[in-house]
C-alpha atoms as a PDB file:
ATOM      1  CA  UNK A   1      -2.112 -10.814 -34.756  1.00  0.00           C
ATOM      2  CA  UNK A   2      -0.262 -12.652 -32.095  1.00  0.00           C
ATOM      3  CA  UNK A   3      -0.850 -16.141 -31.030  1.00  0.00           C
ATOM      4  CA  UNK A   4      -2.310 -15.286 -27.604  1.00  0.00           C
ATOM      5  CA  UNK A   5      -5.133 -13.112 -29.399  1.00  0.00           C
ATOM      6  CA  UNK A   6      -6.028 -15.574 -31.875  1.00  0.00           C
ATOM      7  CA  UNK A   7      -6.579 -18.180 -28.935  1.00  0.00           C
ATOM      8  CA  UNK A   8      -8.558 -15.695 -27.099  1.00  0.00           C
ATOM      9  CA  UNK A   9     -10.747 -15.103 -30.616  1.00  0.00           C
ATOM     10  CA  UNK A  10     -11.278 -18.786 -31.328  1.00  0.00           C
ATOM     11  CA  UNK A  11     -12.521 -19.463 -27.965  1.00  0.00           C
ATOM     12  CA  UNK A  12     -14.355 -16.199 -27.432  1.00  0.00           C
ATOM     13  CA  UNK A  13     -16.101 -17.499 -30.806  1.00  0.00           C
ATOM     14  CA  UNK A  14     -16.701 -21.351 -29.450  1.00  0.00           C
ATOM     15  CA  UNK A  15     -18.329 -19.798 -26.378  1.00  0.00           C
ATOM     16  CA  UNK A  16     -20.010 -16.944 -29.464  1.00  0.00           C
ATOM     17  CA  UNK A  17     -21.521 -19.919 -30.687  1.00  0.00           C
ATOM     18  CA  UNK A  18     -22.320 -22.164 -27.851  1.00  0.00           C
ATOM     19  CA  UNK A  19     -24.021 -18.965 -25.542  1.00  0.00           C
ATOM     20  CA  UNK A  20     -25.771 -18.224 -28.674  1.00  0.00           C
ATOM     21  CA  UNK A  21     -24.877 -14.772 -28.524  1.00  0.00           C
ATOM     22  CA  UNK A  22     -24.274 -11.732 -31.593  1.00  0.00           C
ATOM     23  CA  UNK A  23     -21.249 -10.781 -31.023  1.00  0.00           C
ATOM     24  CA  UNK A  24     -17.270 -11.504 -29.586  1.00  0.00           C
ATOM     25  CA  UNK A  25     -18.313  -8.414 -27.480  1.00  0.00           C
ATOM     26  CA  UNK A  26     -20.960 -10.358 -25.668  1.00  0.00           C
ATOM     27  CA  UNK A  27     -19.021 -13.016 -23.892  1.00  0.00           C
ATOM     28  CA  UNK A  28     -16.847 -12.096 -20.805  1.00  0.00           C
ATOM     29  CA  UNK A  29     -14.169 -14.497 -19.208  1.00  0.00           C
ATOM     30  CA  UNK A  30     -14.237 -14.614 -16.056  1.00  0.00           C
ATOM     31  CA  UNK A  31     -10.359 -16.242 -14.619  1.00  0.00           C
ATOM     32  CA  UNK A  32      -9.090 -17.692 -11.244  1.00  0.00           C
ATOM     33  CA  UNK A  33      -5.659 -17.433 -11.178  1.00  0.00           C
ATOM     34  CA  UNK A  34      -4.102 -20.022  -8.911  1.00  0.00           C
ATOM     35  CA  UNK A  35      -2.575 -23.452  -9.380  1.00  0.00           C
ATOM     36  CA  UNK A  36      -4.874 -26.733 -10.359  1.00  0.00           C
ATOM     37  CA  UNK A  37      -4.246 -30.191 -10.404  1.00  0.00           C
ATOM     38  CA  UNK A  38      -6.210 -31.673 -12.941  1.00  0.00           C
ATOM     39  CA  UNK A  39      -8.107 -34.402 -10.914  1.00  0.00           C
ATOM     40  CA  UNK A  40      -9.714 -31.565  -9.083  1.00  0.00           C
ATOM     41  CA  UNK A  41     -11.695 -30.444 -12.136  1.00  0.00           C
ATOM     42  CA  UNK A  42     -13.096 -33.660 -12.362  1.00  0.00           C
ATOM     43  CA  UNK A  43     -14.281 -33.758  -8.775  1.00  0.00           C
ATOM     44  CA  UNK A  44     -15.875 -30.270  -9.136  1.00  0.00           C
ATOM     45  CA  UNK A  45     -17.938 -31.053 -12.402  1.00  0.00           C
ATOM     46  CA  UNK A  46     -19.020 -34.346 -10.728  1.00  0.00           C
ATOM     47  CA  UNK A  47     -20.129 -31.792  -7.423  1.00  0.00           C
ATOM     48  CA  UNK A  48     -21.863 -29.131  -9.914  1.00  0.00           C
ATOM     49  CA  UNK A  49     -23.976 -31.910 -11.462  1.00  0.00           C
ATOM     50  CA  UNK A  50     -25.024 -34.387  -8.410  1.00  0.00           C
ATOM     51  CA  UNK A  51     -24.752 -31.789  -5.505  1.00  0.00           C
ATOM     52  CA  UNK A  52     -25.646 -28.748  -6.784  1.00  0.00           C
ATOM     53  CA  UNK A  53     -28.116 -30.694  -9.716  1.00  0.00           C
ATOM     54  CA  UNK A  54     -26.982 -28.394 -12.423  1.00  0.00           C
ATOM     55  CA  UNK A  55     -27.146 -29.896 -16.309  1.00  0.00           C
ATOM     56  CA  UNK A  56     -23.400 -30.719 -17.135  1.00  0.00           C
ATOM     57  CA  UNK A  57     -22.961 -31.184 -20.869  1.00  0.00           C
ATOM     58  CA  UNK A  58     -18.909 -31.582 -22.048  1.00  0.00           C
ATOM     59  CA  UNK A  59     -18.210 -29.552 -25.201  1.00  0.00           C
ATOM     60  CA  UNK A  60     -15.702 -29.448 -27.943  1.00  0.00           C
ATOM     61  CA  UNK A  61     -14.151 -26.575 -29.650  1.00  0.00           C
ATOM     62  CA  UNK A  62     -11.749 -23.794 -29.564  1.00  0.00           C
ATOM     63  CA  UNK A  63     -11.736 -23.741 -25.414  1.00  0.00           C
ATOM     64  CA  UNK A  64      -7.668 -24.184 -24.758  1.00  0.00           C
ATOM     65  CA  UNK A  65      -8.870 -26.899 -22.613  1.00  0.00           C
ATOM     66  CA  UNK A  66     -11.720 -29.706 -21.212  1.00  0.00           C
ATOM     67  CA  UNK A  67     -14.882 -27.225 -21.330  1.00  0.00           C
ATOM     68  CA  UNK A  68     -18.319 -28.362 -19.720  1.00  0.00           C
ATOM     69  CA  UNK A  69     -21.597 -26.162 -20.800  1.00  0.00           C
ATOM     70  CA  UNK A  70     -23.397 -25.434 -17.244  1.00  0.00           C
ATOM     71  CA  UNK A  71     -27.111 -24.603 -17.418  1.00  0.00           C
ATOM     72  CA  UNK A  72     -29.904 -23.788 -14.569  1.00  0.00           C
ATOM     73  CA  UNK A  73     -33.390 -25.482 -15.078  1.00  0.00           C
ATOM     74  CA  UNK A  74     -34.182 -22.375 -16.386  1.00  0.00           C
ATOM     75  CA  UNK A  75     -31.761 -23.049 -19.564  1.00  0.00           C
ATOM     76  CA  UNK A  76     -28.756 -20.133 -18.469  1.00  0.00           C
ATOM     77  CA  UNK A  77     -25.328 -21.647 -18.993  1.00  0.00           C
ATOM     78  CA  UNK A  78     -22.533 -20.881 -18.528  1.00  0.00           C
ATOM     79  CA  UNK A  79     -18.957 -22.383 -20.100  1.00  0.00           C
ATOM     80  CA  UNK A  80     -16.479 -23.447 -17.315  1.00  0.00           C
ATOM     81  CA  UNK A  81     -12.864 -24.234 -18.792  1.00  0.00           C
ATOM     82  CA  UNK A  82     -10.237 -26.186 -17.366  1.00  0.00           C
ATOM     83  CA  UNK A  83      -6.442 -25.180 -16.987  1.00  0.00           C
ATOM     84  CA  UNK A  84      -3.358 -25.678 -15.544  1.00  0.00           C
ATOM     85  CA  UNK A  85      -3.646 -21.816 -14.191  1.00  0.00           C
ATOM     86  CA  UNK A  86      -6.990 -21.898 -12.991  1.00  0.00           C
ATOM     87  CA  UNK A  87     -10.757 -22.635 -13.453  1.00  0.00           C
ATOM     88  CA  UNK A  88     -11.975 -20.015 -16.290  1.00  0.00           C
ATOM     89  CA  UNK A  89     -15.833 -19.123 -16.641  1.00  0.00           C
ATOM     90  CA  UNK A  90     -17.234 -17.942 -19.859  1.00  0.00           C
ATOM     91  CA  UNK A  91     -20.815 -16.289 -19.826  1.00  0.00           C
ATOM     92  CA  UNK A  92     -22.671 -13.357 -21.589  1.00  0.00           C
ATOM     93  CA  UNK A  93     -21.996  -9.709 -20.852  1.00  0.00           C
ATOM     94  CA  UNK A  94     -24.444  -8.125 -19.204  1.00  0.00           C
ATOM     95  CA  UNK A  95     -27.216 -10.891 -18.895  1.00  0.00           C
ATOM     96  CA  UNK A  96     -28.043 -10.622 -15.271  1.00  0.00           C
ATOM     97  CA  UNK A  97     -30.263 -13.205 -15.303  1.00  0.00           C
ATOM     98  CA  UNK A  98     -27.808 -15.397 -16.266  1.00  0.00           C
ATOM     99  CA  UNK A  99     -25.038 -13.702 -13.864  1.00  0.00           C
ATOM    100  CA  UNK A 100     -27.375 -13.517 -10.891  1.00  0.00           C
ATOM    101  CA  UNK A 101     -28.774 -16.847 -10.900  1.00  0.00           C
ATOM    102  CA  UNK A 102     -25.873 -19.035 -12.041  1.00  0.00           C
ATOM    103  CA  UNK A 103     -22.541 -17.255 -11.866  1.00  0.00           C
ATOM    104  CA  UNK A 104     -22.534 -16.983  -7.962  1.00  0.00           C
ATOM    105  CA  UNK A 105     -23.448 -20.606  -7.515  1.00  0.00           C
ATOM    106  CA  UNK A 106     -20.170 -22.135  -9.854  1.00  0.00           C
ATOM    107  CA  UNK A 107     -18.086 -19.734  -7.825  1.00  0.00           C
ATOM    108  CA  UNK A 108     -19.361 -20.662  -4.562  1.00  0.00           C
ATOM    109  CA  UNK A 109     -19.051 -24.303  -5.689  1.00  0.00           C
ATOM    110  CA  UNK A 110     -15.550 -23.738  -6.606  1.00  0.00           C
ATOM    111  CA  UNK A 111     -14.374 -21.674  -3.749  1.00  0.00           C
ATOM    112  CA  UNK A 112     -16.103 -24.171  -1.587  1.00  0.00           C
ATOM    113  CA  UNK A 113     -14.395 -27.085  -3.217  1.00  0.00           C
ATOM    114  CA  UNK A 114     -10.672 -25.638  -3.504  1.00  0.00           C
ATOM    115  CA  UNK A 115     -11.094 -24.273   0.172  1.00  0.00           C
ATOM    116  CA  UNK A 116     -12.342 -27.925   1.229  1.00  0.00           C
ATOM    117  CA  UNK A 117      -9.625 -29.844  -0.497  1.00  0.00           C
ATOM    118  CA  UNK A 118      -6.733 -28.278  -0.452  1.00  0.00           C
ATOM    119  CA  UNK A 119      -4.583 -25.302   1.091  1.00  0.00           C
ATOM    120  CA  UNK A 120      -4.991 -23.044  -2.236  1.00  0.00           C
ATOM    121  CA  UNK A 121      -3.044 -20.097  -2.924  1.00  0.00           C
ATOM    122  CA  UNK A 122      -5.566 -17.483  -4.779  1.00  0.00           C
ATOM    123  CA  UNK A 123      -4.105 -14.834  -7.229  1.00  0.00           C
ATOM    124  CA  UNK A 124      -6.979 -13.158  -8.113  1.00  0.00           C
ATOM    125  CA  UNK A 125      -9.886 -12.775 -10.809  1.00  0.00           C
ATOM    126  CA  UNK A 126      -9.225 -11.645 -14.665  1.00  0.00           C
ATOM    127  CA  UNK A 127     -12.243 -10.255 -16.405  1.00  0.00           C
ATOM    128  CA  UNK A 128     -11.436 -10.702 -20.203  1.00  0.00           C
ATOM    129  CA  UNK A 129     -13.085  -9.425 -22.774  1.00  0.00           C
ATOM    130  CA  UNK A 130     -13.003  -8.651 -26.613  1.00  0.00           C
ATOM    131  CA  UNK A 131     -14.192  -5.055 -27.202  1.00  0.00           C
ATOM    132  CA  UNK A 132     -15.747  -2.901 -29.818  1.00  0.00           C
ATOM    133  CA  UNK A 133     -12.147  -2.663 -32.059  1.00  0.00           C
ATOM    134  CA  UNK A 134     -11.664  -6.324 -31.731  1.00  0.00           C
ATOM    135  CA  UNK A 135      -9.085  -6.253 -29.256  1.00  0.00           C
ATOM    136  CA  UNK A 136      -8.730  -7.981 -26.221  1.00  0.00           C
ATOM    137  CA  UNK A 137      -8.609  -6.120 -22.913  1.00  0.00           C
ATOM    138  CA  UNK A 138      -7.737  -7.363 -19.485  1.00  0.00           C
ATOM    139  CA  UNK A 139      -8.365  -6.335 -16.053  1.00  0.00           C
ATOM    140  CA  UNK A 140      -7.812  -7.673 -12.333  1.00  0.00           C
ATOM    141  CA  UNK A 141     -11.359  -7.298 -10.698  1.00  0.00           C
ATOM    142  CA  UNK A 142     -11.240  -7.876  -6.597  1.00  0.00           C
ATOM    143  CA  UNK A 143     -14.296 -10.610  -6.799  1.00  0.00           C
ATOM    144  CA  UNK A 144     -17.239 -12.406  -8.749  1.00  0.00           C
ATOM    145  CA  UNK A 145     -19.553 -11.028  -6.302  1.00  0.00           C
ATOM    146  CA  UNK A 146     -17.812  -7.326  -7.257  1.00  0.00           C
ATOM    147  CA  UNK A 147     -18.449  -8.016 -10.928  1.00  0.00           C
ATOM    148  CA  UNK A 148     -22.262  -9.067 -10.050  1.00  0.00           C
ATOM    149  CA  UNK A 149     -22.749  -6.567  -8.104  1.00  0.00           C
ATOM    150  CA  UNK A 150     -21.233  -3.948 -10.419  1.00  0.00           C
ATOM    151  CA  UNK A 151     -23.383  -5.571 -13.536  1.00  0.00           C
ATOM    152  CA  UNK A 152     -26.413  -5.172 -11.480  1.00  0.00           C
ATOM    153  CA  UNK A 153     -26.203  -1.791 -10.462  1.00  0.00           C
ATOM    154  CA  UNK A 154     -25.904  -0.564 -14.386  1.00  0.00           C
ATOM    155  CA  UNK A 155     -28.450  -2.610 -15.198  1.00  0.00           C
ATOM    156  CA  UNK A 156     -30.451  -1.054 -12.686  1.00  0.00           C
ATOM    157  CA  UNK A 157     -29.400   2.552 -13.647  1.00  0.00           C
ATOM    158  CA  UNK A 158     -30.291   1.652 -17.612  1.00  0.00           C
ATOM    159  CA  UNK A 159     -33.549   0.567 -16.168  1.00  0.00           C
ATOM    160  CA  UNK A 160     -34.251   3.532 -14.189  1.00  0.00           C
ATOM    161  CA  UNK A 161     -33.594   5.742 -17.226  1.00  0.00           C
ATOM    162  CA  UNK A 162     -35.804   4.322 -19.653  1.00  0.00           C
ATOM    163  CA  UNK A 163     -38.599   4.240 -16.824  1.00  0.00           C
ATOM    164  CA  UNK A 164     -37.764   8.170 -16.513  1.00  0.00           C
ATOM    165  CA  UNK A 165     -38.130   8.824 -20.103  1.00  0.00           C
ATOM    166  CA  UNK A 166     -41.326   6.738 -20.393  1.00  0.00           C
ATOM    167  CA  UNK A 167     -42.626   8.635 -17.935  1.00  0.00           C
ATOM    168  CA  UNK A 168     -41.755  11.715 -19.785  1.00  0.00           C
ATOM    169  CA  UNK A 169     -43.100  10.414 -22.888  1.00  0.00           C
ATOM    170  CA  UNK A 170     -46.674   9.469 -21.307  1.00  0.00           C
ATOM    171  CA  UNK A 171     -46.839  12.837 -19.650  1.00  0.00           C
ATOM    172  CA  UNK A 172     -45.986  14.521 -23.014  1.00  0.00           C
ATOM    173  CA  UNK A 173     -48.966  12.643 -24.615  1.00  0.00           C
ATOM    174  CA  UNK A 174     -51.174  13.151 -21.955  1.00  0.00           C
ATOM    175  CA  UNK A 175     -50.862  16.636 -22.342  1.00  0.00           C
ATOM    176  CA  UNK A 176     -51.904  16.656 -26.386  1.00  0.00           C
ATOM    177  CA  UNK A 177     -54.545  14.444 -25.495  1.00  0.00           C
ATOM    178  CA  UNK A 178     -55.779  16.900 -22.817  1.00  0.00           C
ATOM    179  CA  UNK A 179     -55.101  19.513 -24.992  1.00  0.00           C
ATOM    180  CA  UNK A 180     -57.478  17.735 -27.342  1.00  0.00           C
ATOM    181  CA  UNK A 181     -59.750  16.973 -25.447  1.00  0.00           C
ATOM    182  CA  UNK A 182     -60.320  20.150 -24.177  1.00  0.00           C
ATOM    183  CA  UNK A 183     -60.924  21.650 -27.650  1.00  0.00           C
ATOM    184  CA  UNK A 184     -63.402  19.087 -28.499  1.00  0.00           C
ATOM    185  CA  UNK A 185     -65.294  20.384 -24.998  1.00  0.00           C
ATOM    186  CA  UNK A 186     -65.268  23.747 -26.318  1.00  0.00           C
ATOM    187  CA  UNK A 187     -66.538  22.678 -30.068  1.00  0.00           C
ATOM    188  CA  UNK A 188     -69.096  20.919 -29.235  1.00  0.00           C
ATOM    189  CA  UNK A 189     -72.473  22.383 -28.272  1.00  0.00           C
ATOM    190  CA  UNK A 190     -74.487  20.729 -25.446  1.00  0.00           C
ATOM    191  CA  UNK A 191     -77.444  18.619 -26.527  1.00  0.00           C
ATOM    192  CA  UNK A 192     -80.582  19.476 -25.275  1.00  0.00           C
END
């Protein structure tokens, strides 16, 4: 195993242990590529936590860098990492509570601060993630909100699935117990 994959292991297994999640498979990396000057990190944790009144707790670990757990006052969180090549947000797959309500506010903060402070030349979003054979795939997605939105909509398709075959389950039952029913009617003589 190269270097670059055991990095990406221990701090896929920091944020494993810090998101309280199962598996490597349930944290995603989310990773603005453009230039940072270090000072700006500290201004942006100072803006998450006084203007936007989020819980900013630092954290130690495997991270490749200063790492600051994020949570909502409903206790979602979120892992934001500092680096030389860009702010880096680690969260849980697929949790679209915690995507919905938290992701889009650290990326509006930070998009608000870098556009605010300083000319910033943007290269994009990695989504990063360690998948079912333990390796570690990559991918340029065109926004945060895209990845949201995307997260959303198969959450809402898994939803409407299991709805459909609950539906078909009750009807199923509904029938035996009709079915049942209308034996019993047929069994049992009328009292006079």
């Amino acid at each position: 195993m190269d270097y670059r994959k055991k990095a990406f292991r221990d701090k896929f297994k920091s944020a494993q242990e810090v998101l309280k999640v199962k598996s490597l498979q349930d944290v995603v990396s989310l990773k603005f590529r453009e230039n940072v000057e270090h000072a700006e990190y500290s201004h942006l944790i100072d803006f998450i936590s006084h203007d936007m009144m989020l819980k900013v707790v630092p954290l130690t670990g495997g991270f490749q860098g200063r790492a600051w757990l994020v949570t909502d006052t409903e206790g979602k969180g979120n892992i934001l990492v500092e680096h030389e090549t860009g702010l880096e947000i680690l969260g849980v797959v697929g949790s679209v509570a915690s995507l919905i309500g938290l992701l889009p506010i650290l990326n509006s903060s930070w998009r608000y601060f870098r556009d605010r402070y300083r000319d910033r030349h943007n290269n994009g979003v990695e989504l990063r993630q360690i998948d079912s054979d333990n390796l570690l795939v990559e991918r340029k997605i065109p926004s945060i909100e895209n990845y949201i939105f995307n997260i959303g909509f198969e959450e809402n398709k898994k939803l409407i699935e299991k709805v459909n075959k609950l539906e078909h389950e009750v009807n199923k039952l509904k029938k035996i117990l009709d079915k049942q029913n209308g034996k019993k009617q047929k069994t049992t003589k009328p009292q006079k």
